[in-house]
Protein backbone atom coordinates (compact mmCIF):
# COMPACT_ATOMS: atom_id res chain seq x y z
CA UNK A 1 -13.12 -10.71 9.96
CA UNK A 2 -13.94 -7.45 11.60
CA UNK A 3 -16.44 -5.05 9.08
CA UNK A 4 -14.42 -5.86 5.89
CA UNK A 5 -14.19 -3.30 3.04
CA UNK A 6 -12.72 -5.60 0.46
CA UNK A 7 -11.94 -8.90 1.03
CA UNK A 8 -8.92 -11.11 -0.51
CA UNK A 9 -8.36 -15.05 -0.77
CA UNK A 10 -5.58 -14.57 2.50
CA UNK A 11 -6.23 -10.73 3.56
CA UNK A 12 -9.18 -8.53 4.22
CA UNK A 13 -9.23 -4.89 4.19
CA UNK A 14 -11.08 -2.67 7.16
CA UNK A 15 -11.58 0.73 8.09
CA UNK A 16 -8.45 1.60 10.47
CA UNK A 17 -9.21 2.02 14.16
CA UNK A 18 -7.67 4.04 16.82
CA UNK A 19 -6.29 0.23 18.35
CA UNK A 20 -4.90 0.08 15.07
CA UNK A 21 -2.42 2.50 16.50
CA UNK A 22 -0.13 0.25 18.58
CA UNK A 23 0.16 -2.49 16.31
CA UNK A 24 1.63 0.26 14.19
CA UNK A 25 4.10 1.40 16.20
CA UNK A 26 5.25 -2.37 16.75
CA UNK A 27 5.72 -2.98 13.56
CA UNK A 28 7.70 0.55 13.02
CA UNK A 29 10.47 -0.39 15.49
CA UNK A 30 10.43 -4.07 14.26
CA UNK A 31 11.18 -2.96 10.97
CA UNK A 32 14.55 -4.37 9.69
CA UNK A 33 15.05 -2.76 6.47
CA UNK A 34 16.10 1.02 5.49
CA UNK A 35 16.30 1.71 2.41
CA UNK A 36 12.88 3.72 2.70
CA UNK A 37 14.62 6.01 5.41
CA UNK A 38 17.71 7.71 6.23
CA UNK A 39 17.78 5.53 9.23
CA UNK A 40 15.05 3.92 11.60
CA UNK A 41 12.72 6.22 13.18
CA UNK A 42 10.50 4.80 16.03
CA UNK A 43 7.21 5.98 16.17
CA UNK A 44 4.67 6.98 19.08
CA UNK A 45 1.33 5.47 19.24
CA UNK A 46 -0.37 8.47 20.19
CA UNK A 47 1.07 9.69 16.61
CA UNK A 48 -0.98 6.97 14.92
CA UNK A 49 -3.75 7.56 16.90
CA UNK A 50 -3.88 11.23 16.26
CA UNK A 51 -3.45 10.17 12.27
CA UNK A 52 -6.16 7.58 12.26
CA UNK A 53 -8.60 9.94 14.29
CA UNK A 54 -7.74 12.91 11.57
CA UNK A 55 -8.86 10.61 8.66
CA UNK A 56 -12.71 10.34 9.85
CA UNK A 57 -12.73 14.13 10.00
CA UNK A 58 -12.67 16.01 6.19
CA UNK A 59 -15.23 15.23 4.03
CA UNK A 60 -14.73 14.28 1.43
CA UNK A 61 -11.73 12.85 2.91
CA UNK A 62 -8.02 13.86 1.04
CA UNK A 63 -6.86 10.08 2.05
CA UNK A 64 -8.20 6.85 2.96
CA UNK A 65 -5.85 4.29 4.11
CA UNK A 66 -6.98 0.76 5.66
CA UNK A 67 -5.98 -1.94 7.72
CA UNK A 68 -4.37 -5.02 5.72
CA UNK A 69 -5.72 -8.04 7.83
CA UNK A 70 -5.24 -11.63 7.70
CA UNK A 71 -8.34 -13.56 6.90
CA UNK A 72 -6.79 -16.87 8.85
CA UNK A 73 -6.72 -15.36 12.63
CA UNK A 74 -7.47 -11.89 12.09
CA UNK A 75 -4.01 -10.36 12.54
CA UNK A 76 -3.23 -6.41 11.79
CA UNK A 77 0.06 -7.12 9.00
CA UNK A 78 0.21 -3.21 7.74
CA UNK A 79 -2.02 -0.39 6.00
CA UNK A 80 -2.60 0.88 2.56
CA UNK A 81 -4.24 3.82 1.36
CA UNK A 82 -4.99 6.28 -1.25
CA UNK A 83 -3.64 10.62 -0.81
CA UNK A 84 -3.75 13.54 -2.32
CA UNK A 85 -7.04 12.33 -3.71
CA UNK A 86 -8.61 15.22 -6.12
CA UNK A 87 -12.35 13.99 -6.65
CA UNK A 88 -12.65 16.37 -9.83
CA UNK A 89 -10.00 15.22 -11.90
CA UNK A 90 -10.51 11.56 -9.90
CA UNK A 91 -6.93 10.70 -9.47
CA UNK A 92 -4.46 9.78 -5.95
CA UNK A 93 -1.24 8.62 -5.09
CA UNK A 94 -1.14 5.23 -3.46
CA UNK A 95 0.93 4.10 -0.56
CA UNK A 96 1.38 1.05 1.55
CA UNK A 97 3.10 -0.60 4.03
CA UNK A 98 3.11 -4.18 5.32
CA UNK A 99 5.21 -5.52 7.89
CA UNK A 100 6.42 -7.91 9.60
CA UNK A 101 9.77 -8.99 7.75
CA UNK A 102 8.90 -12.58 7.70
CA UNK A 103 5.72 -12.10 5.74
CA UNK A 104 7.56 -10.35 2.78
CA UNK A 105 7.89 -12.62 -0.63
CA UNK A 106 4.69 -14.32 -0.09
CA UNK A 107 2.29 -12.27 -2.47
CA UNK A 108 0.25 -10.74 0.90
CA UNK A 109 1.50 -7.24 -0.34
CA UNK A 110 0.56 -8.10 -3.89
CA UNK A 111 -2.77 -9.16 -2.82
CA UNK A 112 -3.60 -5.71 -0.74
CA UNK A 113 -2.32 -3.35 -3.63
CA UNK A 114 -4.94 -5.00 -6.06
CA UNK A 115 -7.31 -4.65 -2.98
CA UNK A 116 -6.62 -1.69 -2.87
CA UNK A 117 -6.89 -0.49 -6.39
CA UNK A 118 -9.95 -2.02 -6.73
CA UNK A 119 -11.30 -0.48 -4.24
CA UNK A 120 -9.98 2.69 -5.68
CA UNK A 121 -11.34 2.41 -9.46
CA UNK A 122 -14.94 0.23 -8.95
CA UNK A 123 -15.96 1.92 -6.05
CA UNK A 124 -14.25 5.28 -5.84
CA UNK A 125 -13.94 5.89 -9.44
CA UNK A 126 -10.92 7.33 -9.75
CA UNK A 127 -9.43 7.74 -12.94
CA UNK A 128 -5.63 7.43 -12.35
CA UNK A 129 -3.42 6.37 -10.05
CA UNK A 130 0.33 7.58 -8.89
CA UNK A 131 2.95 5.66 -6.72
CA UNK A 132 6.53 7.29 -6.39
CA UNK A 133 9.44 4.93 -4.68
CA UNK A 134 12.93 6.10 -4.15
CA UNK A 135 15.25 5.06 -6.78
CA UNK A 136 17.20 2.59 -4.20
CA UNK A 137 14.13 0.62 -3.36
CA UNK A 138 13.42 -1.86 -5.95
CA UNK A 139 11.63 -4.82 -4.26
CA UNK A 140 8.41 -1.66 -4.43
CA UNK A 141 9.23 -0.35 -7.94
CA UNK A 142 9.02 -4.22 -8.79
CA UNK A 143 5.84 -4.98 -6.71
CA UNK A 144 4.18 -1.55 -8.82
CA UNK A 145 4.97 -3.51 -11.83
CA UNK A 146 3.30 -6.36 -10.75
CA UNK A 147 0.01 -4.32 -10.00
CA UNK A 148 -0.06 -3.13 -13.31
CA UNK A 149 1.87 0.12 -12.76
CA UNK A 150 3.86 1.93 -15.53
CA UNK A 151 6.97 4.32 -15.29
CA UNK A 152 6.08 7.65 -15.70
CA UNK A 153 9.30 9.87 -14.43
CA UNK A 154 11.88 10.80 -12.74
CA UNK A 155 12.17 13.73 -9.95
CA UNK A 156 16.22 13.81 -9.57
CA UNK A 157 18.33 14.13 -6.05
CA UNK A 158 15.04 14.02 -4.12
CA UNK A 159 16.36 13.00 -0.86
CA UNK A 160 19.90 11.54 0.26
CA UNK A 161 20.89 7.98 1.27
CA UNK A 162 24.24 6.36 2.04
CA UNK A 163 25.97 9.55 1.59
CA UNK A 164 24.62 9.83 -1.97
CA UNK A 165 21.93 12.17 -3.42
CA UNK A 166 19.37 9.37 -4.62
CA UNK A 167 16.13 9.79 -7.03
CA UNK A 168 12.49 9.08 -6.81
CA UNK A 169 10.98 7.22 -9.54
CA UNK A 170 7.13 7.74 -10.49
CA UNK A 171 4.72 4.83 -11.40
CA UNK A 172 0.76 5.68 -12.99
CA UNK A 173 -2.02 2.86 -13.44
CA UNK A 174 -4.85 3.27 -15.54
CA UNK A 175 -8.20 0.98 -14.33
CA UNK A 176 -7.47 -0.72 -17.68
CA UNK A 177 -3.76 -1.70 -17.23
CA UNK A 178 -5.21 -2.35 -13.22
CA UNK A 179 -7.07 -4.86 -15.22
CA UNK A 180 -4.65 -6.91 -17.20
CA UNK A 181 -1.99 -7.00 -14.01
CA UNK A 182 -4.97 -8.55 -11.71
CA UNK A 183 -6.14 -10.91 -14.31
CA UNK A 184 -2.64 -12.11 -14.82
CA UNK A 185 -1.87 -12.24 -11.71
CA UNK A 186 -4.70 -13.97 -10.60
CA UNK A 187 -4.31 -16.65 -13.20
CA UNK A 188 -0.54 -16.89 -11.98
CA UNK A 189 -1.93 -17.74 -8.64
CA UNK A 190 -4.22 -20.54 -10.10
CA UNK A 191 -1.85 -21.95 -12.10
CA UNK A 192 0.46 -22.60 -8.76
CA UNK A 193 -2.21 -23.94 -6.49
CA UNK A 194 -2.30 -27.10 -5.80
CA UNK A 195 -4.58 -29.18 -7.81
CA UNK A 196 -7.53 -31.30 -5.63
């Protein structure tokens, strides 16, 4: 592990670097799915590069995003990060992507959002937290429910997919309802594991 910031049972979480950049990009064009996206975009690595160099400069900083890691051979899988963070008020929108394809349904994304949102709420201390997924992408509006996420709206023909005007959907978590999704969670994961 390279300078962890939180640190997982399978993943780690580190500040991003400016090598981070590539990997990026590789996973971008890699990506199989579209239902984020009108259609697949590739992206530059001097783009990331320029992004990740940007986030070191405000301070306070409007966003933090880092590096989801692998624990078991240090591999880059995807970022996640906190925006739009207003340190008064003490609230953010959350974001994250993982990638590759073949790492999806295994709990690694699971397992950075409640990184994530702890690092958020016990050592930001922020107050509240917002997510917003379209309407046609329900394996994230699923995975917010899991992390202890609650509906809280609706903005209506946001964007357009498939020929069809589509909606975004808004999530909020609370520390407290953070809480009772990680503990049950965790104690999901217990219960599967293998007994020695």
């Amino acid at each position: 592990m390279r300078s962890p910031v939180m640190v997982g049972d399978r993943l780690y979480l580190r500040a991003m670097e400016a090598g981070d950049a590539e990997l990026i990009a590789q996973l971008d064009a890699a990506e199989t799915d579209t239902f984020m996206w009108r259609r697949r975009i590739p992206t530059s690595p001097l783009e990331h590069e320029r992004f990740i160099a940007e986030l070191y400069k405000q301070r306070p900083p409007h966003a933090v995003w880092l590096a989801v890691c692998l624990r078991d051979g240090d591999r880059f899988i995807g970022h996640v990060g906190v925006v739009d963070i207003d340190w008064l008020d003490r609230t953010g929108e959350t974001a994250s992507w993982l990638g590759p394809a073949d790492l999806r349904g295994q709990g690694y994304g699971t397992e950075a959002k409640h990184l994530l949102l702890e690092y958020c709420f016990d050592r930001l201390h922020l107050h509240v937290l917002m997510s917003e997924v379209d309407e046609t992408n329900t394996r994230s509006a699923a995975a917010l429910a899991k992390q202890g996420y609650r509906p809280a709206g609706r903005l209506r023909w946001t964007d357009v997919k498939d020929g069809r005007y589509v909606d975004e959907v808004l999530f909020d978590v609370t520390r407290a309802d953070w809480l009772v999704a990680r503990d049950a969670w965790r104690a999901g994961r217990a219960a599967a594991a293998p007994r020695r």
